[in-house]
C-alpha atoms as a PDB file:
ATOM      1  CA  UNK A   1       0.000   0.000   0.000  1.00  0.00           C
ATOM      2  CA  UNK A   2       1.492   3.292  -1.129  1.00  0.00           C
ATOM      3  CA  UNK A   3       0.815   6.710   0.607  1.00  0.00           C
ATOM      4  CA  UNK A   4      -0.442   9.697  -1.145  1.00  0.00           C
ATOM      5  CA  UNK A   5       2.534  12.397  -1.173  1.00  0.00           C
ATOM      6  CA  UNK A   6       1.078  14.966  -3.027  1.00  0.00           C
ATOM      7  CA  UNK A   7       2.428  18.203  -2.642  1.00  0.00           C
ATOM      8  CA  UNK A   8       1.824  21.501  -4.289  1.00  0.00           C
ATOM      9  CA  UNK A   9       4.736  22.588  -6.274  1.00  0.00           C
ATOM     10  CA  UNK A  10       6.470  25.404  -8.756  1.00  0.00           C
ATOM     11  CA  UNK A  11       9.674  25.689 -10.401  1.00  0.00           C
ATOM     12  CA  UNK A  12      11.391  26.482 -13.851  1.00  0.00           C
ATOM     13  CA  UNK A  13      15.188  25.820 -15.318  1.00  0.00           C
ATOM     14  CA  UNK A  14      17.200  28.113 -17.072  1.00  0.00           C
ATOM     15  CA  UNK A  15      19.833  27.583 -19.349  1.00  0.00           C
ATOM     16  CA  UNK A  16      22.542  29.419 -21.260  1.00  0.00           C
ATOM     17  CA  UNK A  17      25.234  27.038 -22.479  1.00  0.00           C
ATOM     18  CA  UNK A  18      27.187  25.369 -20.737  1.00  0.00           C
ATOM     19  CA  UNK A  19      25.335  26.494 -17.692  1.00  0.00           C
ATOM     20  CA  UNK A  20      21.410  24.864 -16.542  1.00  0.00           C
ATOM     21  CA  UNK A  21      20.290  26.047 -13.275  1.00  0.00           C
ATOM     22  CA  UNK A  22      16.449  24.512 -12.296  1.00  0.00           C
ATOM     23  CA  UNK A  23      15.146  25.947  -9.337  1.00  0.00           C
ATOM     24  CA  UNK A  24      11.699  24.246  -7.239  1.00  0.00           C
ATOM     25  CA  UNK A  25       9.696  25.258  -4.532  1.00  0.00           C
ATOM     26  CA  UNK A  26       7.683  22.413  -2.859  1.00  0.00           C
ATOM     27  CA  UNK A  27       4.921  23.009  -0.264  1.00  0.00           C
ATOM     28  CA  UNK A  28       4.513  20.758   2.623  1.00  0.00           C
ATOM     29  CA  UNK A  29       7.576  17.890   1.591  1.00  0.00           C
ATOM     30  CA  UNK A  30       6.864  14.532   2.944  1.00  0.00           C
ATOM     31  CA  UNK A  31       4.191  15.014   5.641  1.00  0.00           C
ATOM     32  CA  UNK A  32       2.262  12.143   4.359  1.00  0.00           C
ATOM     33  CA  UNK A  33       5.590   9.984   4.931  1.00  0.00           C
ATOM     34  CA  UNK A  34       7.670  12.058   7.880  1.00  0.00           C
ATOM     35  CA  UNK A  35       4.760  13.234   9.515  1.00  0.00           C
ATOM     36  CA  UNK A  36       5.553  16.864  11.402  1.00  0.00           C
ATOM     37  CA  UNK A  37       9.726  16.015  11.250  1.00  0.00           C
ATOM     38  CA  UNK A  38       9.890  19.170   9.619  1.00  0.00           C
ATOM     39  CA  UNK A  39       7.403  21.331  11.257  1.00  0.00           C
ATOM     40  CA  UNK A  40       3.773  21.643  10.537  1.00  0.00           C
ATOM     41  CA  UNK A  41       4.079  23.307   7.424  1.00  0.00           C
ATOM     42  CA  UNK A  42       7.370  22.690   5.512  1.00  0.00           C
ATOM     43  CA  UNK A  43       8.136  25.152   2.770  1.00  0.00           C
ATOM     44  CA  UNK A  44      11.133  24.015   0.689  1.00  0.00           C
ATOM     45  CA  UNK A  45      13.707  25.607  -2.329  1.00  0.00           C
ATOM     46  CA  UNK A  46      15.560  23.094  -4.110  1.00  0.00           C
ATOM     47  CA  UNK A  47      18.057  23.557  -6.512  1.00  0.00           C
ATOM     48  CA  UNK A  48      20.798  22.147  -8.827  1.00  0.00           C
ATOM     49  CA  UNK A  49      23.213  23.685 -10.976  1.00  0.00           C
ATOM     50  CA  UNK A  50      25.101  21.634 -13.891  1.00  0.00           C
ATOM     51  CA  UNK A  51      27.855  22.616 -15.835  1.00  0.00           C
ATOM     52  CA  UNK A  52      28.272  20.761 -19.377  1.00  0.00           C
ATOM     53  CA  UNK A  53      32.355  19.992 -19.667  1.00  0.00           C
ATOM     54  CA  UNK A  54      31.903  18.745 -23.153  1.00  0.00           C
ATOM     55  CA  UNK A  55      29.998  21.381 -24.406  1.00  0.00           C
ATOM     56  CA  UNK A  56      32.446  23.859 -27.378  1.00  0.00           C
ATOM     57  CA  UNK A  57      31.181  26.989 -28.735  1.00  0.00           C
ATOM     58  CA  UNK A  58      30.598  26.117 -32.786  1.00  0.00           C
ATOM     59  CA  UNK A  59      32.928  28.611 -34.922  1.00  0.00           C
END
């Protein structure tokens, strides 16, 4: 039996070679599963940031 994590959430990615950045705000993050571990109301901002190595510039 699975639980029901859902969570309201936002976020977008940018990207300007060889750089993405994608940014996400998530509302309430694992109460179904943690319970209040986090507080009563958990407001989160996750983010990654990848550089491409192998990327050239053409020309």
């Amino acid at each position: 039996m699975g639980l029901d994590e859902s969570s309201e959430t936002g976020g977008l990615s940018i990207r300007f070679r060889p750089v993405m950045i994608d940014i996400v705000y998530v509302h309430n993050l694992g109460i179904a599963r943690f319970g209040n571990l986090f507080g009563t109301n958990s407001n989160s901002l996750i983010a990654t940031f990848i550089y491409n190595y192998a990327w050239r510039k053409k020309g």
